[in-house]
PDB file of N, CA and C in Angstrom:
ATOM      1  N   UNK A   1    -116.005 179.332 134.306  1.00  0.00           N
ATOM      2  CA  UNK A   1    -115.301 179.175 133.049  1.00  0.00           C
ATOM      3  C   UNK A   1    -116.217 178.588 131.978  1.00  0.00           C
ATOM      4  N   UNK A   2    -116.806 177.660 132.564  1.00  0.00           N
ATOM      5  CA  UNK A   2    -117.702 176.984 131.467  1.00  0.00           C
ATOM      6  C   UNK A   2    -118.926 177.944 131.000  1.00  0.00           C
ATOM      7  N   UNK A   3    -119.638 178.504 131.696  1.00  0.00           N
ATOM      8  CA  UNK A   3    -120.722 179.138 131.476  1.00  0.00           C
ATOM      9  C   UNK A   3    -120.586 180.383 130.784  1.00  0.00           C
ATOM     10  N   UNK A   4    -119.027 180.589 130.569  1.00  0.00           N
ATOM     11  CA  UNK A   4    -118.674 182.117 129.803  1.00  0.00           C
ATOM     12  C   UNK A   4    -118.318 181.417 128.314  1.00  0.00           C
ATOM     13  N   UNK A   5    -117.815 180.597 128.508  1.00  0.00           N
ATOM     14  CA  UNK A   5    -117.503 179.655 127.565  1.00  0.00           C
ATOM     15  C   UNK A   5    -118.508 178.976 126.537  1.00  0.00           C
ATOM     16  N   UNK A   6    -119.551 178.476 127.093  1.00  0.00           N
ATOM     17  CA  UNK A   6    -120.950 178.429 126.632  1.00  0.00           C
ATOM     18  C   UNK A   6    -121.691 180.197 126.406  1.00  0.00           C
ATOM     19  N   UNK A   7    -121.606 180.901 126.842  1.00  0.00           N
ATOM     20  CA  UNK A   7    -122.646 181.958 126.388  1.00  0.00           C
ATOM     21  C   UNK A   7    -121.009 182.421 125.396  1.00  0.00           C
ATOM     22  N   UNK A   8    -119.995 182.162 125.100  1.00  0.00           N
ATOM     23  CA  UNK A   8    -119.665 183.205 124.062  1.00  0.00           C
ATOM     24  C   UNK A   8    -119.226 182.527 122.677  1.00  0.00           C
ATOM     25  N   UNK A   9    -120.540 180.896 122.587  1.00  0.00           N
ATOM     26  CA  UNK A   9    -120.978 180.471 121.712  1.00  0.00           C
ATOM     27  C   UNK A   9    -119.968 178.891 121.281  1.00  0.00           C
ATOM     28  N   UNK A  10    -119.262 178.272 122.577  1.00  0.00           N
ATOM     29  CA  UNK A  10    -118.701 177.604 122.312  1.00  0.00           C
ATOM     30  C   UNK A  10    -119.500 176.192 122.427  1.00  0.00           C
ATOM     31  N   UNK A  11    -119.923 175.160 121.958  1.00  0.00           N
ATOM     32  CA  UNK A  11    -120.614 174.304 122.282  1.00  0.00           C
ATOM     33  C   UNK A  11    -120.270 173.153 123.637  1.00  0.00           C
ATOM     34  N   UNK A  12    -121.099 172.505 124.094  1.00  0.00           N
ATOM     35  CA  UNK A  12    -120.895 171.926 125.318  1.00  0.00           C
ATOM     36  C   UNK A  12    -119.526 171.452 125.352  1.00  0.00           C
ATOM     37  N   UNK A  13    -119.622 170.489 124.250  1.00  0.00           N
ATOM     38  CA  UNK A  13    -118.449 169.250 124.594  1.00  0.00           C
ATOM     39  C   UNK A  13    -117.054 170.350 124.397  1.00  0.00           C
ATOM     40  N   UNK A  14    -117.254 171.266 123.432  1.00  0.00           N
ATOM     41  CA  UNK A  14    -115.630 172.306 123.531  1.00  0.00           C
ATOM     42  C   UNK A  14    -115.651 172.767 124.394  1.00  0.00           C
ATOM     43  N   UNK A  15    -116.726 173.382 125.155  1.00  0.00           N
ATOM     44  CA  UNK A  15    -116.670 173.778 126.579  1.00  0.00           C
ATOM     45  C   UNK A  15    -115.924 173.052 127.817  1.00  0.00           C
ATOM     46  N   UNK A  16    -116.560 172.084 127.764  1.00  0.00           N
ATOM     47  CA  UNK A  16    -115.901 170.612 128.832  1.00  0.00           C
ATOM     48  C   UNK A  16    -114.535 170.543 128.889  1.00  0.00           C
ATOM     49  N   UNK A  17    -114.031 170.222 127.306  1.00  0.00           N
ATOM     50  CA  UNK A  17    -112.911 169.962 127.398  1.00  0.00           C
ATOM     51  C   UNK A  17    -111.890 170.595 127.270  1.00  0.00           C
ATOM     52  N   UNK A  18    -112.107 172.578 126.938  1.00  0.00           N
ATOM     53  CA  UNK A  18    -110.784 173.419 126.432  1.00  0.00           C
ATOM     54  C   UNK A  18    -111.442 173.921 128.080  1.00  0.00           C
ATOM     55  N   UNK A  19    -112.011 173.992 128.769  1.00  0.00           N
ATOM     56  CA  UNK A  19    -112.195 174.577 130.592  1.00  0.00           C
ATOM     57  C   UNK A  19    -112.287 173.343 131.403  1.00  0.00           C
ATOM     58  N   UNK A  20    -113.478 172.977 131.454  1.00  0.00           N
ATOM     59  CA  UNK A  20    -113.532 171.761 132.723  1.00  0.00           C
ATOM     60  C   UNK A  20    -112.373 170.823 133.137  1.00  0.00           C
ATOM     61  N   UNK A  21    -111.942 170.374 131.964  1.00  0.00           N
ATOM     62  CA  UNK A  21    -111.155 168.929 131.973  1.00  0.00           C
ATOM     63  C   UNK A  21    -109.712 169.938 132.122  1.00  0.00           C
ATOM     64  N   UNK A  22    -109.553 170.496 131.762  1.00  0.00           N
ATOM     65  CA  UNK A  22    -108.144 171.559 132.120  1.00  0.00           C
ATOM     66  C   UNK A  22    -108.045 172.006 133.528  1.00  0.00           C
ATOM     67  N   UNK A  23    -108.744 172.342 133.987  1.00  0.00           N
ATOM     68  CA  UNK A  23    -108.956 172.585 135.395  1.00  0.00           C
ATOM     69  C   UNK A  23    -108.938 171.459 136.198  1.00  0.00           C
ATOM     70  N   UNK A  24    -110.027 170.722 136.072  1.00  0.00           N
ATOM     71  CA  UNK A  24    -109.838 169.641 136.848  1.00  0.00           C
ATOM     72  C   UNK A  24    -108.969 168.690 136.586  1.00  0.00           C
ATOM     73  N   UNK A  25    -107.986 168.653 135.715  1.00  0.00           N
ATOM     74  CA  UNK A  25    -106.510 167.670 135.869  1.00  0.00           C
ATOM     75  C   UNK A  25    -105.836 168.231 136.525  1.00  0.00           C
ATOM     76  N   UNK A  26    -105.652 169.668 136.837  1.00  0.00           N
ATOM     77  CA  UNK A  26    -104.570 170.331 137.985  1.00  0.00           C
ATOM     78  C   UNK A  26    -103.947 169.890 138.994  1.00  0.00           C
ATOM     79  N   UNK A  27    -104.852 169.466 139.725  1.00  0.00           N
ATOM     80  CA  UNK A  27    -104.864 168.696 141.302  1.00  0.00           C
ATOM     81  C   UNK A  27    -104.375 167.178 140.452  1.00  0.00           C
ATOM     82  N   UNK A  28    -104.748 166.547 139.568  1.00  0.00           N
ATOM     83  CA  UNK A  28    -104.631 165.043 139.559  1.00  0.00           C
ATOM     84  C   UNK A  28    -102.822 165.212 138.963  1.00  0.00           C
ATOM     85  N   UNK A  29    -102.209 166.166 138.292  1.00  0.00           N
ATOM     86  CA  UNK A  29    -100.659 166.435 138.269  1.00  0.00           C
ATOM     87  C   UNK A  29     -99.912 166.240 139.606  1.00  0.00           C
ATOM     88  N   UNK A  30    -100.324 167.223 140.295  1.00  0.00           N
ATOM     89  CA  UNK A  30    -100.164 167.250 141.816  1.00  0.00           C
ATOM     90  C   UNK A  30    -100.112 165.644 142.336  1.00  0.00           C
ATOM     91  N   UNK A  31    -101.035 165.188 142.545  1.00  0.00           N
ATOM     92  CA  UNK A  31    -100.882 163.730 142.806  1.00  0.00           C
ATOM     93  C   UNK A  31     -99.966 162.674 142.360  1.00  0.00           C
ATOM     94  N   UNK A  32     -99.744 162.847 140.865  1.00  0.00           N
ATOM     95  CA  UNK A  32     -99.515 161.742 139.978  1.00  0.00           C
ATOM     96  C   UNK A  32     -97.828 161.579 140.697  1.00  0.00           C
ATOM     97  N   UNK A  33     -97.041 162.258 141.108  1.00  0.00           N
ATOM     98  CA  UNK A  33     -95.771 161.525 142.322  1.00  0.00           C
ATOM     99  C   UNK A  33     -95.885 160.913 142.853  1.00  0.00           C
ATOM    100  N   UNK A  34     -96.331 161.495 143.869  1.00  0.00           N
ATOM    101  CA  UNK A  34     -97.507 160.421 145.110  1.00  0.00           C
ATOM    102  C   UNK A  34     -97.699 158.938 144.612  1.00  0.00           C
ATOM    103  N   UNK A  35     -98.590 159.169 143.553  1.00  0.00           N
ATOM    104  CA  UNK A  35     -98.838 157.732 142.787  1.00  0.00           C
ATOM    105  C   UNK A  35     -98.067 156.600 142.511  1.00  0.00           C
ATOM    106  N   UNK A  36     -97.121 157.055 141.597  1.00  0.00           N
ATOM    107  CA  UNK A  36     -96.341 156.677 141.173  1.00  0.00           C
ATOM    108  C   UNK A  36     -94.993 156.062 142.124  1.00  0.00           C
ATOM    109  N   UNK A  37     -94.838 156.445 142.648  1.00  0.00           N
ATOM    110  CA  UNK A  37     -94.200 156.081 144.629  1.00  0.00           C
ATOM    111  C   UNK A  37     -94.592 155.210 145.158  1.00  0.00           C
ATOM    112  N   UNK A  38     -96.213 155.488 145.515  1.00  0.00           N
ATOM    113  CA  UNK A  38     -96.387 154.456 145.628  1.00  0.00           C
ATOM    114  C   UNK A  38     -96.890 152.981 145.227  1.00  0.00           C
ATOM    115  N   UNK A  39     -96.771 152.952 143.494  1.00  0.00           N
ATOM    116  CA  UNK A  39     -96.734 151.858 143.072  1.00  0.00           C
ATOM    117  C   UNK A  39     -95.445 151.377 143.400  1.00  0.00           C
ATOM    118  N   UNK A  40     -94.258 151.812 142.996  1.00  0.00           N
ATOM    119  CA  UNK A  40     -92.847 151.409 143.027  1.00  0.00           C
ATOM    120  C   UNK A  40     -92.507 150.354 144.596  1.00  0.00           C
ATOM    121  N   UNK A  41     -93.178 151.249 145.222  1.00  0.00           N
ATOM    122  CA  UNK A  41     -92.598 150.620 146.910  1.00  0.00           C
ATOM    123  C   UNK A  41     -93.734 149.861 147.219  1.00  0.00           C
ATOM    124  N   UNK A  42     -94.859 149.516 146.641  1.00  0.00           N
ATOM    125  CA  UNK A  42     -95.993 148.855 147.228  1.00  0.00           C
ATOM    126  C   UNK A  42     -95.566 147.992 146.821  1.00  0.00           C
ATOM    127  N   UNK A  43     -94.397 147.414 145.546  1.00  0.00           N
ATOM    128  CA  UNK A  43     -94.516 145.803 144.724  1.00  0.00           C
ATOM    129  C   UNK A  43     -94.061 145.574 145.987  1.00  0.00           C
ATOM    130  N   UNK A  44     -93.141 145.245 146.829  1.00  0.00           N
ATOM    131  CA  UNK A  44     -92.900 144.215 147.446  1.00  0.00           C
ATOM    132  C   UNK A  44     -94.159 143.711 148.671  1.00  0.00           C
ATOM    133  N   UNK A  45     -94.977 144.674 148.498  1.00  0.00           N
ATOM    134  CA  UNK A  45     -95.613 143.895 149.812  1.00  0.00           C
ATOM    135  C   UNK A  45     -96.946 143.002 148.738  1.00  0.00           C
ATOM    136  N   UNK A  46     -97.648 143.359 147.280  1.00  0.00           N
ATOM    137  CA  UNK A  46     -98.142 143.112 146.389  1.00  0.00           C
ATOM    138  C   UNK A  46     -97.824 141.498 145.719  1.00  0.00           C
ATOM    139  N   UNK A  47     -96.058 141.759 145.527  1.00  0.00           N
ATOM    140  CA  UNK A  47     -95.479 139.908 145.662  1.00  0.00           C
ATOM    141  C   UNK A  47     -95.430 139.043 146.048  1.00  0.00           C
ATOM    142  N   UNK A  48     -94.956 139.965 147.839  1.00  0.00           N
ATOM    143  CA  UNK A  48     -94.902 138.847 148.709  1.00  0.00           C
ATOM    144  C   UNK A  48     -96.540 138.024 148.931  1.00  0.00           C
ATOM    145  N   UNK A  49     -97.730 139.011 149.178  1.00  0.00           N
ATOM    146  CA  UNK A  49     -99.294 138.470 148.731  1.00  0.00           C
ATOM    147  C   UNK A  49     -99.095 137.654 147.911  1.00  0.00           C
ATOM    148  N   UNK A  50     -99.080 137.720 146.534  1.00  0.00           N
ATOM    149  CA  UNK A  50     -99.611 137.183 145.761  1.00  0.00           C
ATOM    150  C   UNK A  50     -98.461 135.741 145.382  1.00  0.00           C
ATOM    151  N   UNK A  51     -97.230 135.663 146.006  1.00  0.00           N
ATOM    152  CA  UNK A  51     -96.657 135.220 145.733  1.00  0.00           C
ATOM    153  C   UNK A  51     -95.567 135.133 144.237  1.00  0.00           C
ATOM    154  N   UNK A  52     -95.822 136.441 143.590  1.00  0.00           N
ATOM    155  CA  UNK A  52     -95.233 136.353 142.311  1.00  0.00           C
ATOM    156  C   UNK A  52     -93.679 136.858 142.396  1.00  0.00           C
ATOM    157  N   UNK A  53     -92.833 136.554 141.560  1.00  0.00           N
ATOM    158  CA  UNK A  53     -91.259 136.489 141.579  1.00  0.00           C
ATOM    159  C   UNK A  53     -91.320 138.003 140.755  1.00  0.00           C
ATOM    160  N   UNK A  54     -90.311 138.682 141.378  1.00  0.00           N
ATOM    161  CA  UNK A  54     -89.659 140.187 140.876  1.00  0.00           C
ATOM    162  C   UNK A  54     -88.840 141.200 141.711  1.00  0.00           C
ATOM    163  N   UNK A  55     -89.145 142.284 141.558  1.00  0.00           N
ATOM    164  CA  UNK A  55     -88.157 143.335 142.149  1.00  0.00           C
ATOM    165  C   UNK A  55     -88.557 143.687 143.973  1.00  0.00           C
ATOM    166  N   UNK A  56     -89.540 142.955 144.124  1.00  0.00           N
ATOM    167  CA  UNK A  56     -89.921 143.221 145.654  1.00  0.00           C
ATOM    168  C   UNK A  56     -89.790 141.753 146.599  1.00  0.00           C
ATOM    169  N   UNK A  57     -89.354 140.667 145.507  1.00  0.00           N
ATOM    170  CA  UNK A  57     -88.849 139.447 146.305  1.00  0.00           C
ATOM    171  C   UNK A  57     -87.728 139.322 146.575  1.00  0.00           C
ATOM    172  N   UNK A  58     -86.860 140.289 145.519  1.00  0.00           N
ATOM    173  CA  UNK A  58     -84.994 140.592 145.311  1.00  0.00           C
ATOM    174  C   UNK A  58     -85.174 141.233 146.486  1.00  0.00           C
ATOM    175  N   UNK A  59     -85.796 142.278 146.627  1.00  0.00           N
ATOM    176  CA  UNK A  59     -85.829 143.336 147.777  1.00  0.00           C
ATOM    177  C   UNK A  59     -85.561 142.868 149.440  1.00  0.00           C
ATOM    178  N   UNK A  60     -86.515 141.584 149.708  1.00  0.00           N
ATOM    179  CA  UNK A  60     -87.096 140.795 150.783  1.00  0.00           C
ATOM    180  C   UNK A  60     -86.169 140.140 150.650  1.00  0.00           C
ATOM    181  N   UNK A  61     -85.225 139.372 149.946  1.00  0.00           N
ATOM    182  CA  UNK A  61     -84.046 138.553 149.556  1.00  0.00           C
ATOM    183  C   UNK A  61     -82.805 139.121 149.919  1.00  0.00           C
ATOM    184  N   UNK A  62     -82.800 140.532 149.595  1.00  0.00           N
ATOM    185  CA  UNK A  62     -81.331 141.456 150.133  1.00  0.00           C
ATOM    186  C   UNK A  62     -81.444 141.692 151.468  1.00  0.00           C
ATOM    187  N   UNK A  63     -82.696 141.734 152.037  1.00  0.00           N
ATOM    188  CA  UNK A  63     -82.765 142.016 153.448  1.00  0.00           C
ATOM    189  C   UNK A  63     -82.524 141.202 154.122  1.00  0.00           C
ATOM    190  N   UNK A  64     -82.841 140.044 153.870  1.00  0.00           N
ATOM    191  CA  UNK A  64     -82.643 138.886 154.940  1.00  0.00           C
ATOM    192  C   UNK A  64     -81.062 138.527 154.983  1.00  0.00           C
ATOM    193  N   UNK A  65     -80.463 138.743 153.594  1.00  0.00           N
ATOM    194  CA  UNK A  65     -79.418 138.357 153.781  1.00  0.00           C
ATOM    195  C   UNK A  65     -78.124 138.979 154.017  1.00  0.00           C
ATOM    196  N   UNK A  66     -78.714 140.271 154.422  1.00  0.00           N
ATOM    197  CA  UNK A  66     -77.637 141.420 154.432  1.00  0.00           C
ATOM    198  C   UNK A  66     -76.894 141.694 153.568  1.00  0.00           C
ATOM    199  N   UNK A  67     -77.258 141.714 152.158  1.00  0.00           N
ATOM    200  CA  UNK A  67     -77.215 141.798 151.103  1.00  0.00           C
ATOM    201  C   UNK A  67     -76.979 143.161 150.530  1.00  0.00           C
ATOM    202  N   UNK A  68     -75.945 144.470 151.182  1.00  0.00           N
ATOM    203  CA  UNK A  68     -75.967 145.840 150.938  1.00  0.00           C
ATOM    204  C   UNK A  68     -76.273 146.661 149.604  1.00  0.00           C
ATOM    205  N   UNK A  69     -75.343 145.505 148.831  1.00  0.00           N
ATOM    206  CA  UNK A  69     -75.852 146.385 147.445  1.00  0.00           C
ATOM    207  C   UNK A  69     -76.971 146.148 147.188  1.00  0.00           C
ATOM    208  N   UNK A  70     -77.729 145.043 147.233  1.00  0.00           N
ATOM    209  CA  UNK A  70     -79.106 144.801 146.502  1.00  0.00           C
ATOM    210  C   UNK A  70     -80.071 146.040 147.636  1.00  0.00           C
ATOM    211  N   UNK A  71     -79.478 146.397 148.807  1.00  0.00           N
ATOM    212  CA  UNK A  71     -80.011 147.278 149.235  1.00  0.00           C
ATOM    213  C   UNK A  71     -80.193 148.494 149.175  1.00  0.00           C
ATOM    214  N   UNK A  72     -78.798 148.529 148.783  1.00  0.00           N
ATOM    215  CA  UNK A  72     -78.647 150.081 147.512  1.00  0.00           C
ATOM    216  C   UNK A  72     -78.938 150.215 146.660  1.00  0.00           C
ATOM    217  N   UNK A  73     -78.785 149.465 145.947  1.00  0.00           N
ATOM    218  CA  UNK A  73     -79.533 149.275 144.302  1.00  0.00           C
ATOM    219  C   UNK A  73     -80.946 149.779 144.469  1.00  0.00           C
ATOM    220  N   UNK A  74     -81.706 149.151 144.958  1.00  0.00           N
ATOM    221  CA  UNK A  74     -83.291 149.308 145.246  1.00  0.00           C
ATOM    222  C   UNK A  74     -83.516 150.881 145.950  1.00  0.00           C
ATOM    223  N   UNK A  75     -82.864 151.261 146.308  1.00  0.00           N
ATOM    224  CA  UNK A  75     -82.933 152.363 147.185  1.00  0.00           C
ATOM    225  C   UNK A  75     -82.595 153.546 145.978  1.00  0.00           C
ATOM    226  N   UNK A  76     -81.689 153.394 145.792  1.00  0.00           N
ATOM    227  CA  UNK A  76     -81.008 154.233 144.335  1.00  0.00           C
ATOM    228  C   UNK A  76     -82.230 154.313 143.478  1.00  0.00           C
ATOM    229  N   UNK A  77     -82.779 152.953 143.072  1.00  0.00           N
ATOM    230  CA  UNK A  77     -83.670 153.016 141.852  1.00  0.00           C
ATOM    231  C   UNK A  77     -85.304 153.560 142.468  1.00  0.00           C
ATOM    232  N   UNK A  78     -85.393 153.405 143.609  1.00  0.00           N
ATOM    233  CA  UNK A  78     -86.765 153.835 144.232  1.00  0.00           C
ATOM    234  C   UNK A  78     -86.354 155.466 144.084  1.00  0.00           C
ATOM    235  N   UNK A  79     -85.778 156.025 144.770  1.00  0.00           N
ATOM    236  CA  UNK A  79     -85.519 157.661 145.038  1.00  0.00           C
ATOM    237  C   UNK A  79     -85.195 157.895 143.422  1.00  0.00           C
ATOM    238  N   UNK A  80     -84.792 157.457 142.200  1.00  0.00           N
ATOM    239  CA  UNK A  80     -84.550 158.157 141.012  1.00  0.00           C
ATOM    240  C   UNK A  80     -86.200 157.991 140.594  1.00  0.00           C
ATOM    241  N   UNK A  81     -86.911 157.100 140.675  1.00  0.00           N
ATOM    242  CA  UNK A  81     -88.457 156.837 140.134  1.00  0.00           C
ATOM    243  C   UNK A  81     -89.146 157.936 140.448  1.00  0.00           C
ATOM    244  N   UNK A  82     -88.649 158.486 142.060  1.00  0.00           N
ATOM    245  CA  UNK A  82     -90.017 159.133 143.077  1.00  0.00           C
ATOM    246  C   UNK A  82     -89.455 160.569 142.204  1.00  0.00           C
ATOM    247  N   UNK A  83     -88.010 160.815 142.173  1.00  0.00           N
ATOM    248  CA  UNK A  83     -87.717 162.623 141.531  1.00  0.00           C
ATOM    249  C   UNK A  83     -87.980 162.519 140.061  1.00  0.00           C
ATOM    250  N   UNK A  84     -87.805 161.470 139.110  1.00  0.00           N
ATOM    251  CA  UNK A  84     -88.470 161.618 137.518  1.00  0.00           C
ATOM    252  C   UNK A  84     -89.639 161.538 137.859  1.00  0.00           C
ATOM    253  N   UNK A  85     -90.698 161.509 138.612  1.00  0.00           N
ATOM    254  CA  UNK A  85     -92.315 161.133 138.687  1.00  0.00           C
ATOM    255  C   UNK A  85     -92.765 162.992 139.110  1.00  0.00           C
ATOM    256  N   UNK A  86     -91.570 163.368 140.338  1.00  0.00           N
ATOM    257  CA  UNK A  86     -92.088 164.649 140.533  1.00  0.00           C
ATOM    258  C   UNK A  86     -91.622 165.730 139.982  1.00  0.00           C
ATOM    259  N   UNK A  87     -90.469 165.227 138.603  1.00  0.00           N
ATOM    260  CA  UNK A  87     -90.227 166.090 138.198  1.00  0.00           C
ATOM    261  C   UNK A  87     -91.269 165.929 136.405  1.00  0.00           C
ATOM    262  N   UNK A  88     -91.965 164.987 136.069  1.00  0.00           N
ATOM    263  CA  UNK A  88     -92.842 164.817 135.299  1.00  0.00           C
ATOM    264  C   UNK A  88     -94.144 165.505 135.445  1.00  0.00           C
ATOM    265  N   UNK A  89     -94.179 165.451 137.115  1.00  0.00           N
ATOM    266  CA  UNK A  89     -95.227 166.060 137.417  1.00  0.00           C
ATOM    267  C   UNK A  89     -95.189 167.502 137.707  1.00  0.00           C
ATOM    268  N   UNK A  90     -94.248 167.750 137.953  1.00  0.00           N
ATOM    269  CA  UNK A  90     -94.048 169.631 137.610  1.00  0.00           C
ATOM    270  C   UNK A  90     -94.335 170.377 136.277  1.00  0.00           C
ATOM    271  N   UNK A  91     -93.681 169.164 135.312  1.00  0.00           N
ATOM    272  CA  UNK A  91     -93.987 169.968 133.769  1.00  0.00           C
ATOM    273  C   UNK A  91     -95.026 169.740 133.460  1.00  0.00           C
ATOM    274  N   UNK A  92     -96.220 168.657 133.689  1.00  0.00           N
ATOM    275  CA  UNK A  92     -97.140 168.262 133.337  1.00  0.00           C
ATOM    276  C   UNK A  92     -98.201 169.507 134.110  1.00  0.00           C
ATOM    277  N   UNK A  93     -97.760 169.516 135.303  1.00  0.00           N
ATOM    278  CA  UNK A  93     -98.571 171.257 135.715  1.00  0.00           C
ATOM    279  C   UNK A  93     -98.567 172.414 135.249  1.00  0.00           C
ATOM    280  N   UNK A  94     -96.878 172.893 134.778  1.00  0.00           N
ATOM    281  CA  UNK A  94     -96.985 173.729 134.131  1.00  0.00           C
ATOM    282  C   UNK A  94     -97.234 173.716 132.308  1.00  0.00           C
ATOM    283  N   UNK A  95     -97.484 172.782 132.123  1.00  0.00           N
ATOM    284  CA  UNK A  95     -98.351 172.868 131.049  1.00  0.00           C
ATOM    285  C   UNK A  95     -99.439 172.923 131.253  1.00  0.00           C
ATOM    286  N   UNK A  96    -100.320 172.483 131.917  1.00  0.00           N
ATOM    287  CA  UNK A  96    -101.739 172.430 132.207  1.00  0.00           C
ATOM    288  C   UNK A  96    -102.252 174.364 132.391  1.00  0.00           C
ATOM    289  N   UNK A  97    -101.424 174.611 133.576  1.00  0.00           N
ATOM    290  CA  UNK A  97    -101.413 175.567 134.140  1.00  0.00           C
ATOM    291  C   UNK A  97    -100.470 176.616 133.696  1.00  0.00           C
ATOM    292  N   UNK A  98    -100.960 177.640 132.444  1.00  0.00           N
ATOM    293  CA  UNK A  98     -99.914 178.568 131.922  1.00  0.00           C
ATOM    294  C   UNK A  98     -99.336 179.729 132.897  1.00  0.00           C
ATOM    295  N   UNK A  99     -99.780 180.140 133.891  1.00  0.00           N
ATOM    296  CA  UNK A  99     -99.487 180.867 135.330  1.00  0.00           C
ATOM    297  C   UNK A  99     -97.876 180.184 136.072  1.00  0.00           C
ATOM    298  N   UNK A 100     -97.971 178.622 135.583  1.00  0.00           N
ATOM    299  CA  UNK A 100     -96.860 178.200 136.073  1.00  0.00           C
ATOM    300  C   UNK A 100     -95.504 178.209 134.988  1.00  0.00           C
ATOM    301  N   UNK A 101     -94.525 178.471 135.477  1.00  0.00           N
ATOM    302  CA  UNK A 101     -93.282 178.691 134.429  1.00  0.00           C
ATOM    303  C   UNK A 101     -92.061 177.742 134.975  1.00  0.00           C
ATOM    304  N   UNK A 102     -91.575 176.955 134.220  1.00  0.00           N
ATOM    305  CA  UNK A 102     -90.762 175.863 134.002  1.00  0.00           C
ATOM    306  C   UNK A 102     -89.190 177.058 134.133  1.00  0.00           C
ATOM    307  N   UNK A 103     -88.659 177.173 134.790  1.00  0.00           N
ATOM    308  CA  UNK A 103     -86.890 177.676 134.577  1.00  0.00           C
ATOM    309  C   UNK A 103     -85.977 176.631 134.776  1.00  0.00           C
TER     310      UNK A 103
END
């Protein structure tokens, strides 16, 4: 892509960035769920380390105490994070990627 791109007079850096950098974010869309998942579910083990007060000490707090809703709650709000992350990351592909079509 780049080298057709360069011989049909486009300069480096437009080269890089209307081919290279388009291409190679593809795969990092793909990921960015993944990611994002697992920031959400890593705070509690990140808190309990570091000792800081938030949504993964509530978490450790509902458990011990059999605490159902705070167990639902967290559960509810983890699974809505992980489907807006992979559904961010679908459109963010098919924009990247015009082959892909959004219905």
């Amino acid at each position: 892509f780049i080298r057709t791109a360069r011989a049909k007079g486009l300069t480096r850096r437009q080269a890089l960035f209307r081919h290279g950098l388009r291409t190679a974010l593809i795969p990092m869309a793909t990921l960015f769920a993944y990611s994002v998942a697992g920031l959400v579910t890593g705070a509690v083990f990140v808190e309990k380390i570091f000792g800081w007060h938030g949504m993964g000490e509530w978490v450790v707090q509902g458990i011990g105490t059999q605490d159902t809703n705070i167990i639902a709650a967290i559960t509810v709000f983890s699974g809505a994070v992980v489907l807006l992350a992979g559904l961010l990351s679908d459109v963010i592909y098919a924009i990247l990627d015009p082959r892909v079509r959004v219905t």
